[in-house]
C-alpha atoms as a PDB file:
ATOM      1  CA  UNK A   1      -7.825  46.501 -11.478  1.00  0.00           C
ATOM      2  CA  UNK A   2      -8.592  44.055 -14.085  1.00  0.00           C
ATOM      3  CA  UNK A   3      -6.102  41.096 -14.180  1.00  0.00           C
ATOM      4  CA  UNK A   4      -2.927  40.952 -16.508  1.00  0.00           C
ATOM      5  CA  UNK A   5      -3.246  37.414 -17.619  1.00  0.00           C
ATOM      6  CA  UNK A   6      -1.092  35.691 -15.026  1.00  0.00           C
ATOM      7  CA  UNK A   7      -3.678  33.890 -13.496  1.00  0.00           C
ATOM      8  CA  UNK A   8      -4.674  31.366 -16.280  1.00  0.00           C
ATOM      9  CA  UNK A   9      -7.613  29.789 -14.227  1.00  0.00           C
ATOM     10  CA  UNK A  10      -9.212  33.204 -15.475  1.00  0.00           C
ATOM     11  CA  UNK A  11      -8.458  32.737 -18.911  1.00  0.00           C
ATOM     12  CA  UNK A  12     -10.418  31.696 -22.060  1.00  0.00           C
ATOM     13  CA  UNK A  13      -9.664  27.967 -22.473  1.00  0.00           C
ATOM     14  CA  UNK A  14      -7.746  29.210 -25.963  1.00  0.00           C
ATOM     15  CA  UNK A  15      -5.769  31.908 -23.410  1.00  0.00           C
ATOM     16  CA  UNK A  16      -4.243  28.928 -22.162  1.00  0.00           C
ATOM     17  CA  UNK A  17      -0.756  27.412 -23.119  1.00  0.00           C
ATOM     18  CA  UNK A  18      -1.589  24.491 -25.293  1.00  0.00           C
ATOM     19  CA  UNK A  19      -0.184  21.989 -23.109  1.00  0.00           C
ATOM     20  CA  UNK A  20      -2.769  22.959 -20.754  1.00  0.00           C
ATOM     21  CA  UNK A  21      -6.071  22.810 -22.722  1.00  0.00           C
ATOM     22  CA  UNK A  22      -8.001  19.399 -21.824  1.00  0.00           C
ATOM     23  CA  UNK A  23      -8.431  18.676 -25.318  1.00  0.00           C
ATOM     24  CA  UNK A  24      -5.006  18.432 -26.465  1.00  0.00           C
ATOM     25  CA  UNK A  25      -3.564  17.239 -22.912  1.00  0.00           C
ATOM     26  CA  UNK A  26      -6.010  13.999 -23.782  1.00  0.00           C
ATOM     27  CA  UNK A  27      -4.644  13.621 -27.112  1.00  0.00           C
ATOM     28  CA  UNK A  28      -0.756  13.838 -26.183  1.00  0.00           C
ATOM     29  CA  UNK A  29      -1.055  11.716 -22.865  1.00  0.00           C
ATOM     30  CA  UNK A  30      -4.173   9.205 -23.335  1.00  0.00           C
ATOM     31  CA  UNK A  31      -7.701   9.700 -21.600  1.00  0.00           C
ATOM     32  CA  UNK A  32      -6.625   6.886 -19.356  1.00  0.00           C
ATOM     33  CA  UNK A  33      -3.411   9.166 -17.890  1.00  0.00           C
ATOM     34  CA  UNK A  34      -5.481  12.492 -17.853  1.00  0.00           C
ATOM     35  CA  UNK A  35      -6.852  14.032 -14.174  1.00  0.00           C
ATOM     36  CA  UNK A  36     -11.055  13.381 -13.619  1.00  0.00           C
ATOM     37  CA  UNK A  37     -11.059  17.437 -13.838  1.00  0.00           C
ATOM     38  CA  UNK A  38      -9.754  17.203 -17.448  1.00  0.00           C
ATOM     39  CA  UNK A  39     -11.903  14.963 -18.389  1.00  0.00           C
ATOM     40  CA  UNK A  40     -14.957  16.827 -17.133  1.00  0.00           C
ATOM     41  CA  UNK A  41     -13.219  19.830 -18.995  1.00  0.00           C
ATOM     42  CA  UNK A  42     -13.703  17.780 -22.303  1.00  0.00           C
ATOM     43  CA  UNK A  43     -17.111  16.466 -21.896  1.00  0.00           C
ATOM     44  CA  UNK A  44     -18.201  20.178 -20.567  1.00  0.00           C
ATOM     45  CA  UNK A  45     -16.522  21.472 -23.924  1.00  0.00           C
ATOM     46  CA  UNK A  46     -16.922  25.162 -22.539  1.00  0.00           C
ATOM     47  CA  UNK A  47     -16.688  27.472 -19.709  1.00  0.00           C
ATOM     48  CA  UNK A  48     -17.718  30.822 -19.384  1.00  0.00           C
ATOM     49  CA  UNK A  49     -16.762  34.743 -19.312  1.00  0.00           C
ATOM     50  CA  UNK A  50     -13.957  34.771 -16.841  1.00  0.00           C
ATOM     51  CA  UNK A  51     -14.331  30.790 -15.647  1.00  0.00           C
ATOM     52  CA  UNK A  52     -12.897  29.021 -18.277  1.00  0.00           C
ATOM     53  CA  UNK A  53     -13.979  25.069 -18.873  1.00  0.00           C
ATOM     54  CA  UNK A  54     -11.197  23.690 -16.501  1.00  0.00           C
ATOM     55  CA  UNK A  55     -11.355  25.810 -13.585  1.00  0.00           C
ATOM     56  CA  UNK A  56     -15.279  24.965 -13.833  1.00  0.00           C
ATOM     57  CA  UNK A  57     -14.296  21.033 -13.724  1.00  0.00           C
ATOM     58  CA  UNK A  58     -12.387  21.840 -10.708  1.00  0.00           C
ATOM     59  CA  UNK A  59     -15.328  23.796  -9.675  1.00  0.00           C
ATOM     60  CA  UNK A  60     -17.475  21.009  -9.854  1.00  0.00           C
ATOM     61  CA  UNK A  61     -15.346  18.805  -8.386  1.00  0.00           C
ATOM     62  CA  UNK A  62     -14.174  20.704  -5.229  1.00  0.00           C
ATOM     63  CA  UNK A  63     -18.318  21.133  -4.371  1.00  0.00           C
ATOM     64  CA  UNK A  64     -18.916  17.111  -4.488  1.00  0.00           C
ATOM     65  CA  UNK A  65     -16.003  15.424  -3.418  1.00  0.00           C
ATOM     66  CA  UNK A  66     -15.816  12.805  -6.068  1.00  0.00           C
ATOM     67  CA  UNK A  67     -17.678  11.188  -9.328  1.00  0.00           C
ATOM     68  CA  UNK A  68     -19.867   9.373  -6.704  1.00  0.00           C
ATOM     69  CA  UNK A  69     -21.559  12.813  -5.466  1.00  0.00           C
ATOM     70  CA  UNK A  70     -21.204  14.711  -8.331  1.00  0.00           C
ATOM     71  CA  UNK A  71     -23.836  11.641 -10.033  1.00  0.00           C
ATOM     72  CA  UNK A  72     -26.212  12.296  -6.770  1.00  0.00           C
ATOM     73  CA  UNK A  73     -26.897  15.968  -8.339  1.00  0.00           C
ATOM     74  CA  UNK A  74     -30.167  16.434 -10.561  1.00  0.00           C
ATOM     75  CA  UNK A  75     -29.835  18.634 -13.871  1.00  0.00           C
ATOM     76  CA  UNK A  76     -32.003  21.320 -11.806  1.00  0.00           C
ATOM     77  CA  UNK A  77     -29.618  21.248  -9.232  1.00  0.00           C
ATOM     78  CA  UNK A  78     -25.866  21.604 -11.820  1.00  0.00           C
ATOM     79  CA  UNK A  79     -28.099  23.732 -13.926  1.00  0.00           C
ATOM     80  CA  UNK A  80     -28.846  26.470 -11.035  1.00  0.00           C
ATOM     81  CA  UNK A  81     -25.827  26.476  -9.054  1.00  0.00           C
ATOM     82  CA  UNK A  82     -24.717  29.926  -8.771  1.00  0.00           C
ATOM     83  CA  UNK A  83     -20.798  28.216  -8.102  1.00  0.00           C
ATOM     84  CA  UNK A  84     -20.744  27.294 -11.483  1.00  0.00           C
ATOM     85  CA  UNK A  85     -21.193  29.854 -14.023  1.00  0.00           C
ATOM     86  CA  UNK A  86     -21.552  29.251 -17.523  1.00  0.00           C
ATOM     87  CA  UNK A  87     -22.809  25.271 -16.462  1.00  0.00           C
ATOM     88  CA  UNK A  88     -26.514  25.667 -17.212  1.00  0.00           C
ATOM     89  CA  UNK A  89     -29.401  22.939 -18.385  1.00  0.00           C
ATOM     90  CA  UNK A  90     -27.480  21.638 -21.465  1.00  0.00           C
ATOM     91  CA  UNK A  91     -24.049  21.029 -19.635  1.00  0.00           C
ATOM     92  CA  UNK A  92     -25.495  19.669 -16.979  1.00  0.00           C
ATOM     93  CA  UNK A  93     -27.685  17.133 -19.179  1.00  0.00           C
ATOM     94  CA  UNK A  94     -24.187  16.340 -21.096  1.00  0.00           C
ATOM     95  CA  UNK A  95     -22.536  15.917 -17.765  1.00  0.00           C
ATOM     96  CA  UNK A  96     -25.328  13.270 -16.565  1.00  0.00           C
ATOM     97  CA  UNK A  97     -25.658  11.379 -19.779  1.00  0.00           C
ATOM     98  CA  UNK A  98     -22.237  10.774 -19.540  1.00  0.00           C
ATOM     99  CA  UNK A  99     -22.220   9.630 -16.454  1.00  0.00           C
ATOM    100  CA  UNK A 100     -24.846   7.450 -16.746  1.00  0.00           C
ATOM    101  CA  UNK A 101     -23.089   5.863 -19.409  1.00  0.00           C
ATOM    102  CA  UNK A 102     -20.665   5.162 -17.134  1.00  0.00           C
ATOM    103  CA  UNK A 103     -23.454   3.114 -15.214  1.00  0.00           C
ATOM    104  CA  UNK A 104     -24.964   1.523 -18.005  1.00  0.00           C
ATOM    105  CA  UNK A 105     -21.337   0.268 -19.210  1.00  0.00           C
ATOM    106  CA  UNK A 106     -20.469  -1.419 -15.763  1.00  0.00           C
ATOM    107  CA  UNK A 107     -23.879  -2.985 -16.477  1.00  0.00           C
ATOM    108  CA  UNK A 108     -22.866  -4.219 -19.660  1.00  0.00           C
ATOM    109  CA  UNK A 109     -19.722  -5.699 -18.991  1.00  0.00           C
ATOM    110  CA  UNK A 110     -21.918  -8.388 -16.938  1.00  0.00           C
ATOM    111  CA  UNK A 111     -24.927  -8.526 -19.035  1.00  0.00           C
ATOM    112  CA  UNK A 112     -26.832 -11.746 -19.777  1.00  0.00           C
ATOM    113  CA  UNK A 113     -24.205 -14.995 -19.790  1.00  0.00           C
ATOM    114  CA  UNK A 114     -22.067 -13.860 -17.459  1.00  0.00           C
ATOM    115  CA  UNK A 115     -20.833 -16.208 -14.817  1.00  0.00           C
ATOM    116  CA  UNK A 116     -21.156 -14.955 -11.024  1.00  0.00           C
ATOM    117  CA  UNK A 117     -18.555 -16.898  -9.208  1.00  0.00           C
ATOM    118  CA  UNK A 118     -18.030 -14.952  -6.180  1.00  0.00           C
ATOM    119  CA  UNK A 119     -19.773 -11.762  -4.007  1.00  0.00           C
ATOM    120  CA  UNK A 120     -17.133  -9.239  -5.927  1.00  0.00           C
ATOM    121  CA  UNK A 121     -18.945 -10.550  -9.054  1.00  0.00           C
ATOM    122  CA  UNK A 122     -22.236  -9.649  -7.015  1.00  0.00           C
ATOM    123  CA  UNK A 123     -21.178  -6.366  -6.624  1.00  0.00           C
ATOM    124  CA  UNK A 124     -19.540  -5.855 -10.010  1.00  0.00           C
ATOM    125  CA  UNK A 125     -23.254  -6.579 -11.594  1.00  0.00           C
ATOM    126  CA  UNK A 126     -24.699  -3.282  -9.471  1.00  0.00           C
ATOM    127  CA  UNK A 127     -22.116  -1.444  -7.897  1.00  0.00           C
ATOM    128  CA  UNK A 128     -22.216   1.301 -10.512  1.00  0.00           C
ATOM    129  CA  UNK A 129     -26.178   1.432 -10.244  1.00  0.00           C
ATOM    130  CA  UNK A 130     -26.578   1.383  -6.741  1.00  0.00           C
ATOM    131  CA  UNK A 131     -23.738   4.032  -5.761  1.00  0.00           C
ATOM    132  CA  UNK A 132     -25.258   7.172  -6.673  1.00  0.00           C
ATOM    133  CA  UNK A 133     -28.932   6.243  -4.858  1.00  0.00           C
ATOM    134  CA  UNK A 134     -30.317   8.229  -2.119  1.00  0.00           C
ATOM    135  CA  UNK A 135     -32.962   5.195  -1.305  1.00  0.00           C
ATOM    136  CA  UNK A 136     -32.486   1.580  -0.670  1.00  0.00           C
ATOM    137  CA  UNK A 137     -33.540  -0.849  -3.472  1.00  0.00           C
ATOM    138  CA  UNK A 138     -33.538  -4.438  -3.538  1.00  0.00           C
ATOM    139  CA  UNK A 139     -32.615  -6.474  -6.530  1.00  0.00           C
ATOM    140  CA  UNK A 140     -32.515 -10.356  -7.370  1.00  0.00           C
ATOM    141  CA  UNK A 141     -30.140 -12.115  -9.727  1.00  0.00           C
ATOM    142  CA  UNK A 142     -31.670 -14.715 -11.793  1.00  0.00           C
ATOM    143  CA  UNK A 143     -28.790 -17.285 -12.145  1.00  0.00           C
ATOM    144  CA  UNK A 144     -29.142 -20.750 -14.553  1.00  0.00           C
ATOM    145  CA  UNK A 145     -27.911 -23.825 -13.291  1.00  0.00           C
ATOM    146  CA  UNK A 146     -23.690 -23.155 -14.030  1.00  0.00           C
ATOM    147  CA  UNK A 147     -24.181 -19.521 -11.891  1.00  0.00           C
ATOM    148  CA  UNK A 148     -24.963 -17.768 -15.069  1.00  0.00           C
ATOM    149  CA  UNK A 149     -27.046 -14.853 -15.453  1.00  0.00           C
ATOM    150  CA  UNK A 150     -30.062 -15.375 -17.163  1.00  0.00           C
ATOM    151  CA  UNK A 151     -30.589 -11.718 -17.477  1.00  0.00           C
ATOM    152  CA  UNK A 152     -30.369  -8.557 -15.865  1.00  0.00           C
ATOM    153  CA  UNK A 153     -30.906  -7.748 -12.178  1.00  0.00           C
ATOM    154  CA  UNK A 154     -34.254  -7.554 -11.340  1.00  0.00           C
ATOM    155  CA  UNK A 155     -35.603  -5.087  -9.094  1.00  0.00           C
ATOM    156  CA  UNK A 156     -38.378  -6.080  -6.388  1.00  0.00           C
ATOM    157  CA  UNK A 157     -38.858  -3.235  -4.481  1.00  0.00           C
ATOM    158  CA  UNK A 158     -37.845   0.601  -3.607  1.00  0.00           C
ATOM    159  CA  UNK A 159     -37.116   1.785   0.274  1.00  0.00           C
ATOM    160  CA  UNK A 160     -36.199   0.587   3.618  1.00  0.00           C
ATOM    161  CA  UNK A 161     -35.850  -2.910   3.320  1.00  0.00           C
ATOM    162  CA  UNK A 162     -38.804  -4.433   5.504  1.00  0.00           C
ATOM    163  CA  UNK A 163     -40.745  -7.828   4.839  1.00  0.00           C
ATOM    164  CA  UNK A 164     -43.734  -5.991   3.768  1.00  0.00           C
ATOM    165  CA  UNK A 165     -41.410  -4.525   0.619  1.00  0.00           C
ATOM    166  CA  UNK A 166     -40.040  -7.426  -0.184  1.00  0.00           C
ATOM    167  CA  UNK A 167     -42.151 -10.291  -0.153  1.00  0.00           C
ATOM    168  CA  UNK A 168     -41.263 -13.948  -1.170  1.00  0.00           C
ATOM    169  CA  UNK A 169     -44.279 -13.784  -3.908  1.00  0.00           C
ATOM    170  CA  UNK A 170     -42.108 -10.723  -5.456  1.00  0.00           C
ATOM    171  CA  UNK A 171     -38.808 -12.268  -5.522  1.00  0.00           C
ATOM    172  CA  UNK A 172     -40.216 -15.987  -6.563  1.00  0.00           C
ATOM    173  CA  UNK A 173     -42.562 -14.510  -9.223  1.00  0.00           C
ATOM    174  CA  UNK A 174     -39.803 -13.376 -11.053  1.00  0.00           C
ATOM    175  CA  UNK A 175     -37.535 -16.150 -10.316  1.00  0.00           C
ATOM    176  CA  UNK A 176     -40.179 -18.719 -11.386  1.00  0.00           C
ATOM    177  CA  UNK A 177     -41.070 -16.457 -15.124  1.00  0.00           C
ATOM    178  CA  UNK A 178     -36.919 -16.634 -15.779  1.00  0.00           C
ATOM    179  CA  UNK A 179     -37.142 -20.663 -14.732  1.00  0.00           C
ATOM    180  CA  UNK A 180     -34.086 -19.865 -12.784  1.00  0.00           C
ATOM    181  CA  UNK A 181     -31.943 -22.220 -10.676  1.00  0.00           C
ATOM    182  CA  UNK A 182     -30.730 -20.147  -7.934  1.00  0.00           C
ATOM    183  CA  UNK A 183     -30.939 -16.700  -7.317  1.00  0.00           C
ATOM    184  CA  UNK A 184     -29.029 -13.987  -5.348  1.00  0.00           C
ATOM    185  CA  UNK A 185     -30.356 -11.289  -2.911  1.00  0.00           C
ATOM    186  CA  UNK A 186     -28.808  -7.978  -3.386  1.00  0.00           C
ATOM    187  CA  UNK A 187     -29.757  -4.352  -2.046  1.00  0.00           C
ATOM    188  CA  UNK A 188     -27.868  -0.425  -1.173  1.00  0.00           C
ATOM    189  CA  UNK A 189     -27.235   1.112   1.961  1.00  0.00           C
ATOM    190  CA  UNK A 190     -27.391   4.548   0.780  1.00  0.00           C
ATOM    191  CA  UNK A 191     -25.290   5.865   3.683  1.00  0.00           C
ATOM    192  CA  UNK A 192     -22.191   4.395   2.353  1.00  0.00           C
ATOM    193  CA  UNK A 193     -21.839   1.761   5.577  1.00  0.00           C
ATOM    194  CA  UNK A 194     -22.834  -1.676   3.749  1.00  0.00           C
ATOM    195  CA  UNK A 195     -22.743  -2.964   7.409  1.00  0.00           C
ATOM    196  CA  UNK A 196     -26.338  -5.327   7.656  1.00  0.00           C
ATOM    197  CA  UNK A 197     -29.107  -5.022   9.929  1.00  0.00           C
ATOM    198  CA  UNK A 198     -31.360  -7.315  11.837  1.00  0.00           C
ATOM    199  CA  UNK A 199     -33.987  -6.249   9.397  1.00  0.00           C
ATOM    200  CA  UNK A 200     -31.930  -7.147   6.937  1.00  0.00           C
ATOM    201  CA  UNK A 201     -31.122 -10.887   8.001  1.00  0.00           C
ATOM    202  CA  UNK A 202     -34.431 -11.529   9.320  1.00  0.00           C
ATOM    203  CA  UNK A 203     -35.470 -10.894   5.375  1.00  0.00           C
ATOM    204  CA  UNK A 204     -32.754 -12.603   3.952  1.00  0.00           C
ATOM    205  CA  UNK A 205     -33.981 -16.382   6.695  1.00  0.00           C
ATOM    206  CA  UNK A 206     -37.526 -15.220   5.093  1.00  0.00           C
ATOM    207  CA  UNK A 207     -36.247 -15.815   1.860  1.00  0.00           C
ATOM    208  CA  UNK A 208     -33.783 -18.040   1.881  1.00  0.00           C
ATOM    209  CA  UNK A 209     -36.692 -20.410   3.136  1.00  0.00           C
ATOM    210  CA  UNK A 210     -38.762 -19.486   0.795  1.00  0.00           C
ATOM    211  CA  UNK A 211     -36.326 -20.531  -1.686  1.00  0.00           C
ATOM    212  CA  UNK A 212     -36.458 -23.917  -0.632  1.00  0.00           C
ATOM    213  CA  UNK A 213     -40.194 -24.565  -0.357  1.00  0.00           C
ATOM    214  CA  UNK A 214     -40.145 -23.095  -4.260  1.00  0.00           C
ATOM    215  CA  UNK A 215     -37.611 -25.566  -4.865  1.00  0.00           C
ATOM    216  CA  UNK A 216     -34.942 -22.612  -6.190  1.00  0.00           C
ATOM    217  CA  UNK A 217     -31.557 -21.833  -3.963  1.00  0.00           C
ATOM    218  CA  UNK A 218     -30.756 -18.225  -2.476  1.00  0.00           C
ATOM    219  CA  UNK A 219     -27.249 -18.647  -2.411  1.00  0.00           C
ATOM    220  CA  UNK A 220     -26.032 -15.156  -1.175  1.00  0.00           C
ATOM    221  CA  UNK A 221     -27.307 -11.584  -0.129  1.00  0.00           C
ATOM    222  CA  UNK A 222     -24.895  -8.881  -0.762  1.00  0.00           C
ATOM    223  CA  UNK A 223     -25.143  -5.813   0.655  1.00  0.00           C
ATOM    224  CA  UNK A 224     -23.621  -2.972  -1.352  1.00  0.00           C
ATOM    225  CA  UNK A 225     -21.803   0.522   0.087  1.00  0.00           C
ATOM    226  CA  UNK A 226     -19.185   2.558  -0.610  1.00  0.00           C
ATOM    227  CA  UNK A 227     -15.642   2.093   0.371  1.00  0.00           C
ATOM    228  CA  UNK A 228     -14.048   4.330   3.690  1.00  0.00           C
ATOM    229  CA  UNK A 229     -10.889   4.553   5.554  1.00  0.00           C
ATOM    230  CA  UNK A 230     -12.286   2.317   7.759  1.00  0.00           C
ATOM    231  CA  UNK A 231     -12.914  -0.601   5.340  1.00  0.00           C
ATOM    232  CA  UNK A 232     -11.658  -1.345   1.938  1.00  0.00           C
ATOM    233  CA  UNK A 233     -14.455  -2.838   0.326  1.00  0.00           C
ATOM    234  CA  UNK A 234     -17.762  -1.831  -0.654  1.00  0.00           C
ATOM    235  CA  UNK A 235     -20.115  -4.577   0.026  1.00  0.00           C
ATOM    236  CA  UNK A 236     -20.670  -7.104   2.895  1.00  0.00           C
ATOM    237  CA  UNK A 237     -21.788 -10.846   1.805  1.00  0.00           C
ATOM    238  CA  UNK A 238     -23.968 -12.350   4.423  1.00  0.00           C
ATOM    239  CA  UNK A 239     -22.682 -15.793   2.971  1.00  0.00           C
ATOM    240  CA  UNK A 240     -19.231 -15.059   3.077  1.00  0.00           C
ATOM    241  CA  UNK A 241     -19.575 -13.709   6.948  1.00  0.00           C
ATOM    242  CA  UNK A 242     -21.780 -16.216   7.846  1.00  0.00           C
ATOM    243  CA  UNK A 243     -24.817 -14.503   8.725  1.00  0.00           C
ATOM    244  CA  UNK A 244     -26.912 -16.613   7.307  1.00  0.00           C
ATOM    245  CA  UNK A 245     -27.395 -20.581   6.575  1.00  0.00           C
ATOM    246  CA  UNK A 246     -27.279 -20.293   2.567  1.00  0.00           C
ATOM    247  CA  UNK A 247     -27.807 -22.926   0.146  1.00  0.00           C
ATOM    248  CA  UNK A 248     -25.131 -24.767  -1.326  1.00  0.00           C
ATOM    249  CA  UNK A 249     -23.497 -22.771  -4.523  1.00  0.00           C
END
């Protein structure tokens, strides 16, 4: 028996009582008081027969858990879902651009000049970047003299961190073409537990004396993860545990 319209999650989007359309729920309340399944709803702009735009937000949301997951997903994989009807190649493209502006507006906010003045700064630079990777990657941040970037981070190498993927010559290279004063070491644990390894400190010693043969400081290596019940924050600093015998900031 077809359904009587009681259900609105079955509805058209325009089926729906006003107050309950993304779209005009944005404009009376502010994007910044809406739920994350509205605003999906507004940047997917459209559902389809029998799903309509905010049931597949919830859709989407109820499959990955979070943002964080959700950004993990290739367009191939949105785009062919079976769970979410109506979604296809051109949503799901929408849906990643504007999540990767997300990314590349985190990135902005501490973009060339800005002052790094602690490891939340560290992570503030790349958290955004480094959350949705399924690999490790190691990065560098070229700092002036006053802890000031003197660009963005630079990456040295992709994979399980090892010595032979991240070499002093790398990391110096570009320290030495950005005539940098100090730099700081920063890579992912994709699995979410930003706890560090012995490979991990054994690089970091590597580098850290590198550093001072080259005659430029390492003053930190942050390890980024995600947050859990268990801890509260998402990164470790080797400096701040005191893993490591770091230069002087």
């Amino acid at each position: 028996m077809k359904g009587d319209g009681a259900n609105p999650a079955r509805q058209r989007i325009t089926d729906l009582p006003e107050s309950l359309r993304p779209r005009e729920e944005m404009q009376r309340v502010g994007e910044e008081n809406v739920s994350v399944a509205v605003l999906l709803a507004v940047v997917l702009g459209a559902g389809a027969p029998g799903v309509n735009v905010v049931e597949l937000a919830q859709r989407l949301l109820a499959a990955y858990g979070s943002l964080n997951a959700l950004s993990r997903a290739s367009v191939e994989e949105l785009a062919g879902d079976p769970r979410f009807p109506g979604l296809g190649r051109v949503k799901a493209q929408v849906l990643k651009a504007a999540l990767q502006l997300a990314v590349r507006l985190a990135a902005e906010r501490v973009a060339k000049g800005g002052s790094i003045r602690s490891a939340e700064d560290v992570a503030a630079v790349l958290r955004e970047t480094a959350r949705p990777l399924n690999r490790e990657r190691f990065w560098i941040l070229l700092l002036d003299a006053k802890h000031r970037l003197k660009g963005p981070p630079e990456q040295v190498s992709e994979g399980v961190l090892d010595a032979s993927l991240v070499h002093p010559r790398e990391v110096f290279r570009k320290a030495v073409q950005a005539a940098c004063s100090a730099i700081i070491l920063v890579h992912n644990h994709p699995s979410g537990d930003p706890s560090p390894s012995a490979e991990d400190l054994r690089v970091t010693r590597q580098l850290i004396e590198a550093g001072r043969l080259m005659g430029i400081r390492v003053l930190d290596h942050v390890v980024l993860g995600r947050p859990s019940d268990e801890r509260t924050d998402d990164f470790v600093s080797l400096r701040d545990a005191g893993l490591a015998s770091f230069d002087e900031a």
